[in-house]
Protein backbone atom coordinates (compact mmCIF):
# COMPACT_ATOMS: atom_id res chain seq x y z
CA UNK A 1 -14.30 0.75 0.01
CA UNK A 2 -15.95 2.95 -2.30
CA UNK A 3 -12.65 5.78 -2.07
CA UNK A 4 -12.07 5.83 -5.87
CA UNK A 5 -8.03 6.10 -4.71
CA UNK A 6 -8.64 2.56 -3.23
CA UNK A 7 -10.65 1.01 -5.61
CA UNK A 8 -8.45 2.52 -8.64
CA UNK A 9 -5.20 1.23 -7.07
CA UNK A 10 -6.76 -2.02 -7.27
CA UNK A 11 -7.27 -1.43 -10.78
CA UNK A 12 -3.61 -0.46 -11.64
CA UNK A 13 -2.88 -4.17 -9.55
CA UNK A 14 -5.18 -6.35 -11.78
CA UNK A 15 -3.24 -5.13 -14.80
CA UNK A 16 -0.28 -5.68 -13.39
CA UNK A 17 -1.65 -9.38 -13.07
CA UNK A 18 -2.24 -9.36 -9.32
CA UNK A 19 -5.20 -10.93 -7.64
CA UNK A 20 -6.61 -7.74 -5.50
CA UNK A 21 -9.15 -7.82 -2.00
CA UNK A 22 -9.87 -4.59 -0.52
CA UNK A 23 -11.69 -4.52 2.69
CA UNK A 24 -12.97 -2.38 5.46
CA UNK A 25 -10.54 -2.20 9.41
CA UNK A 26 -13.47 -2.65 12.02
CA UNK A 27 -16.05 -0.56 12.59
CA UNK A 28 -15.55 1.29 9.16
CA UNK A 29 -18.69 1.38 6.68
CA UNK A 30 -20.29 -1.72 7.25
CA UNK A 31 -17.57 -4.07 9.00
CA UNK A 32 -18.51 -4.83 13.06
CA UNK A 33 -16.29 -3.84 15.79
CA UNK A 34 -14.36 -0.10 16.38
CA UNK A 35 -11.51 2.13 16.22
CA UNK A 36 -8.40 0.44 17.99
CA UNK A 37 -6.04 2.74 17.66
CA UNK A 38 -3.88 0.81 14.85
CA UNK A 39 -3.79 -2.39 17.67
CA UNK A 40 -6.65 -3.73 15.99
CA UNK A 41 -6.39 -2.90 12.88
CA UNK A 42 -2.98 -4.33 12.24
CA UNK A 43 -4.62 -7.76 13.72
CA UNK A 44 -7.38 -6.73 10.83
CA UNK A 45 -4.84 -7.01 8.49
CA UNK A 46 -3.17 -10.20 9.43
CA UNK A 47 -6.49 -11.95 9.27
CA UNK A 48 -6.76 -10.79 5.61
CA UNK A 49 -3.16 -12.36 4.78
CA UNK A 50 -4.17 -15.30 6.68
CA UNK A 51 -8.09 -15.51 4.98
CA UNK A 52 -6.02 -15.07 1.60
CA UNK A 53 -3.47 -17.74 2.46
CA UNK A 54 -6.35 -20.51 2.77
CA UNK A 55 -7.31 -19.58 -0.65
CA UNK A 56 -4.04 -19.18 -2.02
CA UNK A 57 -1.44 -20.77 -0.25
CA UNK A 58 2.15 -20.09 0.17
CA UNK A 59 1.67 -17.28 -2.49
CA UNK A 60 3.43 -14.04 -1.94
CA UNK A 61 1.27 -10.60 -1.76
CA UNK A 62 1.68 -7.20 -2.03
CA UNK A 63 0.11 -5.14 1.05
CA UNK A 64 -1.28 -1.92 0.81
CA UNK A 65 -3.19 0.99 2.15
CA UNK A 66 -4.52 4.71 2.07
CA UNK A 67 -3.72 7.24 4.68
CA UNK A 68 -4.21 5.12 8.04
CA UNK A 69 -4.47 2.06 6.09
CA UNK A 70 -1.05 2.76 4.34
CA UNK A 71 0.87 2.96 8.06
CA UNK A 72 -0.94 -0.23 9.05
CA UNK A 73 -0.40 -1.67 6.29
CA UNK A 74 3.47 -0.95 6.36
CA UNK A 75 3.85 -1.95 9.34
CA UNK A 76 2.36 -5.77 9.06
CA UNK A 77 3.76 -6.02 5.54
CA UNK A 78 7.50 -4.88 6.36
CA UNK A 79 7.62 -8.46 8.51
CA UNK A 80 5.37 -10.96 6.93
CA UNK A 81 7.06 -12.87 4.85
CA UNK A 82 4.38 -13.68 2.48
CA UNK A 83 4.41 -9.80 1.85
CA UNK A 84 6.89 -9.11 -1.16
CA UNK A 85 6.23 -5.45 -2.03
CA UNK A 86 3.90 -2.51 -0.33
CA UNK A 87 2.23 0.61 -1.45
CA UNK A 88 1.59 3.16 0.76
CA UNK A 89 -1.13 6.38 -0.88
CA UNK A 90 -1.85 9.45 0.73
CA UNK A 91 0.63 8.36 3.29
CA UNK A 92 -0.02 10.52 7.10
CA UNK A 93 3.66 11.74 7.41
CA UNK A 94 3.13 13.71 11.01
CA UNK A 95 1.16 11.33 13.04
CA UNK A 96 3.57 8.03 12.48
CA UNK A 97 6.90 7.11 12.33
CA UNK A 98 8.35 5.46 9.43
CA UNK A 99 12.14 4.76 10.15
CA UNK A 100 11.91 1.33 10.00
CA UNK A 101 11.11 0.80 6.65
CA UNK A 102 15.16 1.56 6.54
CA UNK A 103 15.49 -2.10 7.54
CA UNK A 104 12.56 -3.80 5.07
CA UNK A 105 14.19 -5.70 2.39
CA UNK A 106 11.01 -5.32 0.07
CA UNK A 107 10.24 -2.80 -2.12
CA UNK A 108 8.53 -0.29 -1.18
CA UNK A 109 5.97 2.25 -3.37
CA UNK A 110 4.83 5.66 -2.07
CA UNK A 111 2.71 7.70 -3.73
CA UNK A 112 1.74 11.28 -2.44
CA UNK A 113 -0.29 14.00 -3.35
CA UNK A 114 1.79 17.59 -4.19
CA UNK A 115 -0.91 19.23 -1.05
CA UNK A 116 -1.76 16.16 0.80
CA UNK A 117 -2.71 18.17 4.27
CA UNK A 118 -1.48 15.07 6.20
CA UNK A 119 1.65 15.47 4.36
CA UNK A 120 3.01 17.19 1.17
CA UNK A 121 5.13 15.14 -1.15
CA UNK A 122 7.97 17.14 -0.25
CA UNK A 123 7.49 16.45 3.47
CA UNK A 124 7.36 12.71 2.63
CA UNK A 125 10.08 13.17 0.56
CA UNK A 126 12.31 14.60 3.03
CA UNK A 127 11.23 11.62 5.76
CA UNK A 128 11.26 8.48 3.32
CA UNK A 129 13.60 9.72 0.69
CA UNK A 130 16.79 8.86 3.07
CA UNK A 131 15.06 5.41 4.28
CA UNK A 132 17.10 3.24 1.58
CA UNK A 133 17.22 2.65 -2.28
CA UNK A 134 14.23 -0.02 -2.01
CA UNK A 135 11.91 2.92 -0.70
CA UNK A 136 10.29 4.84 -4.40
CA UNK A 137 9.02 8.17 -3.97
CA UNK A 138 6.19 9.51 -6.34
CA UNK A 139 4.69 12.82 -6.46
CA UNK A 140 0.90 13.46 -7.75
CA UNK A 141 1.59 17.41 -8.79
CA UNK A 142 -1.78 19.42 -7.88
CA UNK A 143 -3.19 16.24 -5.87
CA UNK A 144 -4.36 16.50 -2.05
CA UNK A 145 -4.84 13.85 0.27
CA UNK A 146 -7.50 11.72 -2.01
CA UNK A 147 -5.93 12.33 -5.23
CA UNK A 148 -9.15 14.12 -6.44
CA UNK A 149 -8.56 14.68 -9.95
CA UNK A 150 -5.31 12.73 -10.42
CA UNK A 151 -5.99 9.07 -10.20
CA UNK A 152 -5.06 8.40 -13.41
CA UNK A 153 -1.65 9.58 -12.11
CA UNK A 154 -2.08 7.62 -9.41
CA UNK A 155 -2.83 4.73 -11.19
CA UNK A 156 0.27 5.16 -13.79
CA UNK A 157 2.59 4.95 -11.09
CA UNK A 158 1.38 1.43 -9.78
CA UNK A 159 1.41 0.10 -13.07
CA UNK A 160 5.05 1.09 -13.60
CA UNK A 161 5.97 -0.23 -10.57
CA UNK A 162 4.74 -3.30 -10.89
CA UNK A 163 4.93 -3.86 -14.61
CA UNK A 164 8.53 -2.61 -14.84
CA UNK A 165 9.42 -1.18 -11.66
CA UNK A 166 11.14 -2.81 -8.29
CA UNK A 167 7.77 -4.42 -7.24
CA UNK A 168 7.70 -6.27 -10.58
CA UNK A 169 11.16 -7.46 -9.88
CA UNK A 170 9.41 -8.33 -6.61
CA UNK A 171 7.37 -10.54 -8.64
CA UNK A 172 9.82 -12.20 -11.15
CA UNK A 173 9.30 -15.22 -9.72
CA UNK A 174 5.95 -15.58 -9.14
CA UNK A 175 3.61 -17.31 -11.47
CA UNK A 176 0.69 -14.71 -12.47
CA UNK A 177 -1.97 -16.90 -11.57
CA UNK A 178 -0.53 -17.02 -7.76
CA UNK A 179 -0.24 -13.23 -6.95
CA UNK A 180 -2.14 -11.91 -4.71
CA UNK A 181 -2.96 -8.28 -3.12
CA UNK A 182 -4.51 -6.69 -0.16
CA UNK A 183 -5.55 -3.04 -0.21
C-alpha cells in the first residue's frame, strides 16, 4: 500500500468526497495467505465490499485497482451491484481480457501511462476504446507503468471524473457522507 499511484488515487477520491480503504490481496506486504492466481484475490475483494457494507450499509462504492488489482478489481466491480463506477491504473492489457466491460452499465475510468510496458495507452486504447461510450480512456504522456513522475496527472484525471465526469454522475444520487471506495 505504500505505491504512491495507489495511495494518490485515494487522494484524488477523498476530494471528490468519497470514503477510500486500500488494502493488500493475500500474501502481499504484510497480509497472510498467497498468490491465487486472481481466484483468490477476486474473493479478497468481495470480502472488502462486504467488510465495508457492515460499516456502511446499502451504500454504493466505487472499485478500483493498479495493474493486477485493476483486472480484479473490474472484474468483481462490473457485477456487484453496490459497485457504481471503477477505475482501472496501469491497466495489464496483454495478460487479460477485457471484452466484457462492453456489457457493464457503470462507468468506467482508465487511466494509462504513454510507456506502460504492460501496455501503452495506445494499446489500451485500441482494446477498450471500442468497449462502449461508458468506458473513458486517459493517457499519462511520458508515464510508464507506475506513473513515476506524473501522479499529479494521474490524480487530475480522477478528480474530473468524479467531480464532473461520468463517475460523478455515478454519484448524483448519493449523499456525500455515504460514498464509499475500495482501491
Amino acid at each position: 500500500m505504500h505505491t504512491k499511484a495507489v495511495y494518490r488515487a485515494g487522494q484524488a477520491l477523498n476530494d471528490a468526497g468519497l470514503r477510500t480503504l486500500r488494502f493488500n490481496f493475500r500474501g502481499v506486504g504484510f497480509s497472510t495467505g498467497s498468490y491465487d492466481e486472481g481466484i483468490g484475490e477476486e474473493e479478497d475483494v468481495r470480502a472488502a465490499l462486504d467488510w465495508l457494507d457492515l460499516g456502511l450499509p446499502e451504500r454504493p462504492v466505487v472499485v478500483g485497482g493498479l495493474s493486477f488489482g485493476s483486472m480484479v478489481g473490474l472484474k468483481v466491480g462490473v457485477d456487484d451491484p453496490r459497485v457504481v463506477a471503477l477505475v482501472a491504473l496501469g491497466t495489464p492489457i496483454h495478460v487479460y481480457d477485457y471484452t466484457y466491460l462492453a456489457e457493464a452499465q457503470k462507468p468506467v475510468l482508465v487511466v494509462q501511462g504513454e510507456h506502460d510496458e504492460h501496455g501503452s495507452a495506445r494499446e489500451v486504447e485500441r482494446v477498450m476504446g471500442g468497449l462502449g461510450d461508458h468506458v473513458t480512456m486517459r493517457s499519462v504522456e511520458g508515464a510508464g507503468h507506475l506513473f513515476e513522475d506524473h501522479i499529479e496527472e494521474l490524480q487530475g484525471f480522477i478528480r474530473e471524473f468524479f467531480i464532473s465526469g461520468p463517475g460523478g454522475k455515478a454519484l448524483e444520487s448519493v449523499r456525500p457522507e455515504s460514498r464509499g471506495t475500495i482501491l
